[in-house]
Protein backbone atom coordinates (compact mmCIF):
# COMPACT_ATOMS: atom_id res chain seq x y z
CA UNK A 1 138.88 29.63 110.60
CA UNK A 2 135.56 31.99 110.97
CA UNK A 3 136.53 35.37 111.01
CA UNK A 4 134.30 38.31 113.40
CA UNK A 5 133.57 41.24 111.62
CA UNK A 6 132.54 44.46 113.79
CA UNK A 7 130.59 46.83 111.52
CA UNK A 8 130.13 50.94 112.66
CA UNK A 9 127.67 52.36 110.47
CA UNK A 10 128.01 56.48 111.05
CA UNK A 11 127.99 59.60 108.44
CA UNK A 12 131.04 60.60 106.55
CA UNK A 13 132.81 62.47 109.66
CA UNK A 14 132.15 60.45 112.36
CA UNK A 15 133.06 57.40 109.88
CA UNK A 16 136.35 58.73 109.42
CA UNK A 17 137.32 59.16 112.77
CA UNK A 18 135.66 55.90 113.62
CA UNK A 19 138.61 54.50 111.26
CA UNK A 20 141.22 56.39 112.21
CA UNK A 21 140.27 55.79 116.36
CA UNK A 22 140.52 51.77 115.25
CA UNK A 23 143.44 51.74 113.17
CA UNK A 24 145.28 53.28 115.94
CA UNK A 25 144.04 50.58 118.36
CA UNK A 26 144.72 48.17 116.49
CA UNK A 27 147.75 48.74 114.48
CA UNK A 28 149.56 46.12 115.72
CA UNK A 29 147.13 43.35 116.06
CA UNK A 30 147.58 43.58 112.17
CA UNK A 31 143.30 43.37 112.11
CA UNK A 32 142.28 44.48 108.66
CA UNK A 33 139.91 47.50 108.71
CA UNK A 34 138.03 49.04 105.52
CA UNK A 35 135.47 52.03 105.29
CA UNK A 36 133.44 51.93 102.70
CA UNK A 37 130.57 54.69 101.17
CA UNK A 38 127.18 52.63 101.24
CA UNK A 39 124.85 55.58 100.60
CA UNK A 40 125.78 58.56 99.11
CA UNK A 41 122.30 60.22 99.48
CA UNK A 42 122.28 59.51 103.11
CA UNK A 43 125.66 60.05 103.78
CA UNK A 44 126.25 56.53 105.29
CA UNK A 45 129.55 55.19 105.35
CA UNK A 46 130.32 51.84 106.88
CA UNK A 47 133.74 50.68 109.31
CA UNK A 48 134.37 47.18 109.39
CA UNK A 49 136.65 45.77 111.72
CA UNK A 50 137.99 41.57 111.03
CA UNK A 51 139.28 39.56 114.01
CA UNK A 52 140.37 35.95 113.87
CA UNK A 53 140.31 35.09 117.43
CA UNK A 54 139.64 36.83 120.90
CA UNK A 55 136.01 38.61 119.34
CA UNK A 56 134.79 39.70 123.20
CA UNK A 57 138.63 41.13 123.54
CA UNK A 58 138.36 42.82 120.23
CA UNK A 59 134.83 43.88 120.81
CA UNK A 60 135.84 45.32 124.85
CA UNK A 61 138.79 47.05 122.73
CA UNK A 62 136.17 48.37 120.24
CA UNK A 63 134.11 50.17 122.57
CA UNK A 64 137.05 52.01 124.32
CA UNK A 65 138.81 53.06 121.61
CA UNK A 66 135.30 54.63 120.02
CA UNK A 67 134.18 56.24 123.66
CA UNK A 68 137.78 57.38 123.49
CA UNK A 69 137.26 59.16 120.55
CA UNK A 70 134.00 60.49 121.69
CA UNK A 71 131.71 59.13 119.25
CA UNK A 72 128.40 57.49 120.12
CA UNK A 73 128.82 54.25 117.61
CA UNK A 74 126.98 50.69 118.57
CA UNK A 75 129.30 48.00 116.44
CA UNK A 76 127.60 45.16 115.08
CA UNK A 77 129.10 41.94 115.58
CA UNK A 78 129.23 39.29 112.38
CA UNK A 79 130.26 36.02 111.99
CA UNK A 80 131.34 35.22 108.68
CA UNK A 81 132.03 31.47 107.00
CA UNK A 82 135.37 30.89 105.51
CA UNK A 83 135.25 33.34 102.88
CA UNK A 84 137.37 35.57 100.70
CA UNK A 85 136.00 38.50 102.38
CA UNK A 86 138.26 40.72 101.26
CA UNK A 87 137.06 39.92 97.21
CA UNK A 88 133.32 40.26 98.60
CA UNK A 89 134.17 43.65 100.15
CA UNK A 90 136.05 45.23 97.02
CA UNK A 91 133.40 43.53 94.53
CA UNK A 92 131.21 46.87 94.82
CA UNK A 93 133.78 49.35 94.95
CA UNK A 94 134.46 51.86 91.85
CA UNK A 95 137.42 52.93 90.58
CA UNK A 96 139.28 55.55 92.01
CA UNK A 97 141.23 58.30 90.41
CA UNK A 98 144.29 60.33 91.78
CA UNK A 99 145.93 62.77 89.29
CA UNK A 100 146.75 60.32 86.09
CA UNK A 101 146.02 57.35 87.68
CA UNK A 102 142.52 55.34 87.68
CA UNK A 103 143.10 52.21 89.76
CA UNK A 104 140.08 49.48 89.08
CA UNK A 105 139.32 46.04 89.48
CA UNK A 106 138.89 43.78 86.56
CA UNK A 107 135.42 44.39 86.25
CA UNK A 108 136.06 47.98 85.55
CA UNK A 109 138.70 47.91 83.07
CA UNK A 110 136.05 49.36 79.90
CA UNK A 111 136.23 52.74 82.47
CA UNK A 112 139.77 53.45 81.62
CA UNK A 113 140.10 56.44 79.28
CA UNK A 114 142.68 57.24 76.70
CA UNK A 115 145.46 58.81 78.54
CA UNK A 116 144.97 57.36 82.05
CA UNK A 117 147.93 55.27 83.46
CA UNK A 118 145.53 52.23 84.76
CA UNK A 119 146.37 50.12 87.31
CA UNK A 120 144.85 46.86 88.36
CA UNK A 121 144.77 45.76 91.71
CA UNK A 122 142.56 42.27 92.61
CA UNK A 123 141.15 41.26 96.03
CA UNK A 124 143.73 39.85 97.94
CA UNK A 125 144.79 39.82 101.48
CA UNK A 126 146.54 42.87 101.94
CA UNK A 127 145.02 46.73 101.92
CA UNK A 128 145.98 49.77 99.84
CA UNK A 129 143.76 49.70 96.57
CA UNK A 130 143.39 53.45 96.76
CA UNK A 131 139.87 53.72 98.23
CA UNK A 132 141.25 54.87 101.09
CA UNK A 133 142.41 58.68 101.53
CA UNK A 134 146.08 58.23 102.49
CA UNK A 135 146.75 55.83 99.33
CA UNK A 136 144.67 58.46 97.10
CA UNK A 137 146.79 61.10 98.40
CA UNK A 138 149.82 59.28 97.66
CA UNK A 139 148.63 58.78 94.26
CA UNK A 140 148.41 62.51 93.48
CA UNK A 141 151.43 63.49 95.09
CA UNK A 142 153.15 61.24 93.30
CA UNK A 143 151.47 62.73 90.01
CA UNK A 144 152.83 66.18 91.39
CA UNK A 145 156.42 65.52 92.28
CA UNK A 146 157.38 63.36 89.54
CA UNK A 147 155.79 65.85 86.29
CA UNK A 148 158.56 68.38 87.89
CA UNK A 149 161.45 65.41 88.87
CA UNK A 150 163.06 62.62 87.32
CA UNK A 151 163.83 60.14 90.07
CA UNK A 152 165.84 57.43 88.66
CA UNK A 153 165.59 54.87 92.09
CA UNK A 154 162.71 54.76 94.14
CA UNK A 155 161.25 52.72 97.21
CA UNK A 156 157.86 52.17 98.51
CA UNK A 157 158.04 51.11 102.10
CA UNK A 158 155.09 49.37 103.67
CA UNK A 159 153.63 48.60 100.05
CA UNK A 160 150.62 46.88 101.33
CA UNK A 161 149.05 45.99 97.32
CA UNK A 162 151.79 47.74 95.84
CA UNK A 163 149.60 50.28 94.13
CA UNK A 164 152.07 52.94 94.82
CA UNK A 165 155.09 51.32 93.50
CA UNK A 166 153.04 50.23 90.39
CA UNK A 167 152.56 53.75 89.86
CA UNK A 168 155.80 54.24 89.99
CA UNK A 169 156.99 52.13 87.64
CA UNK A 170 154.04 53.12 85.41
CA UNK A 171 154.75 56.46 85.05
CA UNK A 172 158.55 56.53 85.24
CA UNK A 173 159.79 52.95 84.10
CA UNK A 174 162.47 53.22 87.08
CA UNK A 175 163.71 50.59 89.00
CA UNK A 176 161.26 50.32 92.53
CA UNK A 177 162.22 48.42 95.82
CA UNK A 178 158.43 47.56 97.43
CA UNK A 179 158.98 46.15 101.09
CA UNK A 180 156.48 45.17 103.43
CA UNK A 181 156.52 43.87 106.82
CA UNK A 182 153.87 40.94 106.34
CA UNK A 183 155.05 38.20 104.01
CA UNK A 184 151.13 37.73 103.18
CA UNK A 185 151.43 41.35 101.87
CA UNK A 186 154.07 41.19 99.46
CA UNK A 187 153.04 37.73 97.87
CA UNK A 188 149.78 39.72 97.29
CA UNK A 189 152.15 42.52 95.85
CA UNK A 190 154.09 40.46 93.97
CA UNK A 191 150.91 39.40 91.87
CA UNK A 192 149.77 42.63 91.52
CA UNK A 193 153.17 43.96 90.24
CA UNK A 194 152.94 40.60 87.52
CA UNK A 195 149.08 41.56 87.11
CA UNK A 196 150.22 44.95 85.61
CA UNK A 197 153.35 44.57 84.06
CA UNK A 198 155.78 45.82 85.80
CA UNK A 199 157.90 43.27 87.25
CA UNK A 200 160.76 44.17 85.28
CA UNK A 201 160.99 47.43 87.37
CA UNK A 202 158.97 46.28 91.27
CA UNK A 203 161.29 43.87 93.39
CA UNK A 204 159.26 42.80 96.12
CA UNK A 205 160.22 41.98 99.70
CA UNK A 206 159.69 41.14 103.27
CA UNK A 207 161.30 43.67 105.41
CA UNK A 208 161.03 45.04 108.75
CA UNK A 209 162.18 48.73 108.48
CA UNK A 210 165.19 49.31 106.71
CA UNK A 211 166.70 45.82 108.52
CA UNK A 212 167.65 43.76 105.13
CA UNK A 213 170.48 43.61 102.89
CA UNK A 214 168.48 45.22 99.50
CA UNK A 215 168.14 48.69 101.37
CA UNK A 216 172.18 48.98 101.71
CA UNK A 217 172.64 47.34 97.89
CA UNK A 218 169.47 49.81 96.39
CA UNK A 219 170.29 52.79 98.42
CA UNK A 220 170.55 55.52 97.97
CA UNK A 221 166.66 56.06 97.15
CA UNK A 222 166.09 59.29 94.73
CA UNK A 223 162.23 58.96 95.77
CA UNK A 224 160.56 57.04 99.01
CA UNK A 225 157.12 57.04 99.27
CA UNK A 226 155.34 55.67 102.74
CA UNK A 227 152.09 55.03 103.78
CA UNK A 228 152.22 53.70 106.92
CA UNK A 229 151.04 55.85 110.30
CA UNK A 230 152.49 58.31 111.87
CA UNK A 231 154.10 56.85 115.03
CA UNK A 232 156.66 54.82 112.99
CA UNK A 233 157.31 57.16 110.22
CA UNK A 234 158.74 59.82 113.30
CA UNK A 235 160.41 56.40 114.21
CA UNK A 236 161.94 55.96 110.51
CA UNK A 237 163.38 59.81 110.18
CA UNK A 238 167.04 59.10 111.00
CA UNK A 239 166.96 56.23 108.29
CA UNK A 240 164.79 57.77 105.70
CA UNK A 241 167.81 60.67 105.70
CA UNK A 242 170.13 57.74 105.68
CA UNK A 243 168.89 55.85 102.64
CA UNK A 244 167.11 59.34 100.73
CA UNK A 245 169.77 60.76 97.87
CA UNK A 246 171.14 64.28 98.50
CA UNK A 247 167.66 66.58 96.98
CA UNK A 248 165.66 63.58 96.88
CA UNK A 249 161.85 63.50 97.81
CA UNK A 250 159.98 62.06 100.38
CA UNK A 251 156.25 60.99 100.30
CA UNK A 252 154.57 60.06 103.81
CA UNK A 253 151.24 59.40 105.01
CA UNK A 254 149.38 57.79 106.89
CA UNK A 255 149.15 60.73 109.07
CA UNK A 256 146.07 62.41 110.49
CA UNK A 257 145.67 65.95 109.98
CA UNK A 258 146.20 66.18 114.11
CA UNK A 259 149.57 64.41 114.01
CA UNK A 260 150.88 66.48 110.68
CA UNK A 261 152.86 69.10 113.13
CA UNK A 262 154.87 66.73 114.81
CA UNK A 263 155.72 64.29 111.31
CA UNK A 264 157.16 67.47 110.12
CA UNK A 265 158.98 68.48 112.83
CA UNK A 266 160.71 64.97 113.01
CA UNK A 267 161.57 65.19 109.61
CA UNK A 268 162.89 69.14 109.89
CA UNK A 269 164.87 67.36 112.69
CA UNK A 270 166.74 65.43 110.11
CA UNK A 271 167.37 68.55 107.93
CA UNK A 272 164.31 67.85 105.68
CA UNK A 273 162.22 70.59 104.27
CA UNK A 274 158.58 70.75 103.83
CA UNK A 275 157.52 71.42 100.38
CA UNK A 276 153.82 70.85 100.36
CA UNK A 277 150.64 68.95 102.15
CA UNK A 278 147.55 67.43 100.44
CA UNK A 279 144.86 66.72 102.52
CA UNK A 280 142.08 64.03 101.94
CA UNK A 281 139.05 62.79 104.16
CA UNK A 282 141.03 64.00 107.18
CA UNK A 283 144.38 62.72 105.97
CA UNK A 284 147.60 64.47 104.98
CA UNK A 285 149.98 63.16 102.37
CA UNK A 286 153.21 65.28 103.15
CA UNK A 287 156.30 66.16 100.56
CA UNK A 288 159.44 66.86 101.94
CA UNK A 289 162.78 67.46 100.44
CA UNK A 290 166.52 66.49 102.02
């Protein structure tokens, strides 16, 4: 089926919240969404937007969540043939680095340099290759928390590519539960986690919260990691205490620099305490402790 693609072509700031006004729209429509650097020089940056159906209801929705946001964006509407558009998005994309990791397509594996824990993540049909701020930040908290801890169990919930949980098992060789909500997701994780090595640590699988029978047999978690958005991590708080070991640590994002207050204060709720915040492209990537 012909996909629509809505393009917003703003600077760097306005770009940002572009993506973070349309994610918010839109995050349960499951619509994929990228932004993407097309000129550094001119500081253009480019929002895409993919519908499969309903374009003039996506397009309506468009335009009020931007003049919501008070930005002054016309989107361009494409129609695109029955392409992997995801693989033609990612083709120009570099490699990204976040504390010891360097994640990279396969055309970019002569950049990896002695020392870096590479990981590999493809085109597929799911999101999270670590172009985006809140996976980056994940990245390098990760880095952080685990040179001063020695988790032994670990989850990433809402793995998306499984980049984080790859990580993970890269840099730890513990066992990792990566769930997902969208079954499309965590076939695409599943090949990543074979693409890089790790399957003898990553069990993948299609979950809805913490609603199926692995949580109760893997828990409790030493280390949970989340990129997801805000709304249902405050949602999540009373489980992620539930299935989080005594001292364990928490990773969320996903979260706006806005909405950082009130994550925190849902988590302090459930006895967690803040430990640090990294901040990237108008993200926050949040450590807490239980």
């Amino acid at each position: 089926m012909p996909q629509t693609r809505f393009i917003l072509t703003a600077g760097r700031d306005a770009a940002n919240r572009a993506y973070a006004a349309l994610e918010t729209a839109f995050e349960e429509d499951g619509c994929p969404l990228a932004l993407v650097e097309i000129d550094e020089d001119r500081d253009l940056h480019e929002v895409s937007l993919y519908a499969e159906n309903g374009a003039d209801e996506v397009e309506r929705r468009v335009r009020s969540a931007l003049t919501e946001a008070g930005l002054d964006i016309e989107p361009v509407r494409e129609t695109l043939p029955e392409v992997d558009w995801v693989a033609r998005s990612l083709e120009g994309l570099k490699p990204v680095r976040a504390g010891r990791f360097l994640v990279h397509g396969s055309h970019d594996r002569d950049r990896r340099r002695i020392g870096d824990l590479a990981i590999e993540i493809e085109a597929g049909l799911a999101f999270g290759t670590g172009h985006h701020g809140t996976t980056a930040g994940c990245l390098e908290m990760i880095d952080r928390v685990m040179r001063r801890e020695s988790p032994a169990n670990a989850l990433d919930l809402g793995t998306g590519s499984a980049v984080l949980a790859i990580a993970i098992a890269k840099l730890a060789h513990i066992p990792v539960l990566a769930t997902d909500i969208d079954p499309v997701a965590v076939a695409v994780a599943a090949e990543n986690v074979r693409l890089n090595g790790v399957s003898a640590f990553v069990a993948t699988a299609t979950a809805t919260g913490f609603g199926h029978p692995l949580f109760a047999r893997r828990a409790p978690f030493d280390l949970i990691v989340a990129n997801i958005l805000a709304r249902p991590l405050m949602r999540l708080a009373p489980s992620m205490r539930t299935h989080l070991a005594p001292r364990g640590s928490l990773i969320l994002s996903g979260i706006l620099e806005r909405q950082r207050g009130a994550v925190i204060a849902a988590y302090a709720g459930q006895r967690f305490r803040h430990i640090s915040t990294l901040r990237r492209e108008g993200w926050v990537t949040v450590h807490l402790k239980r």
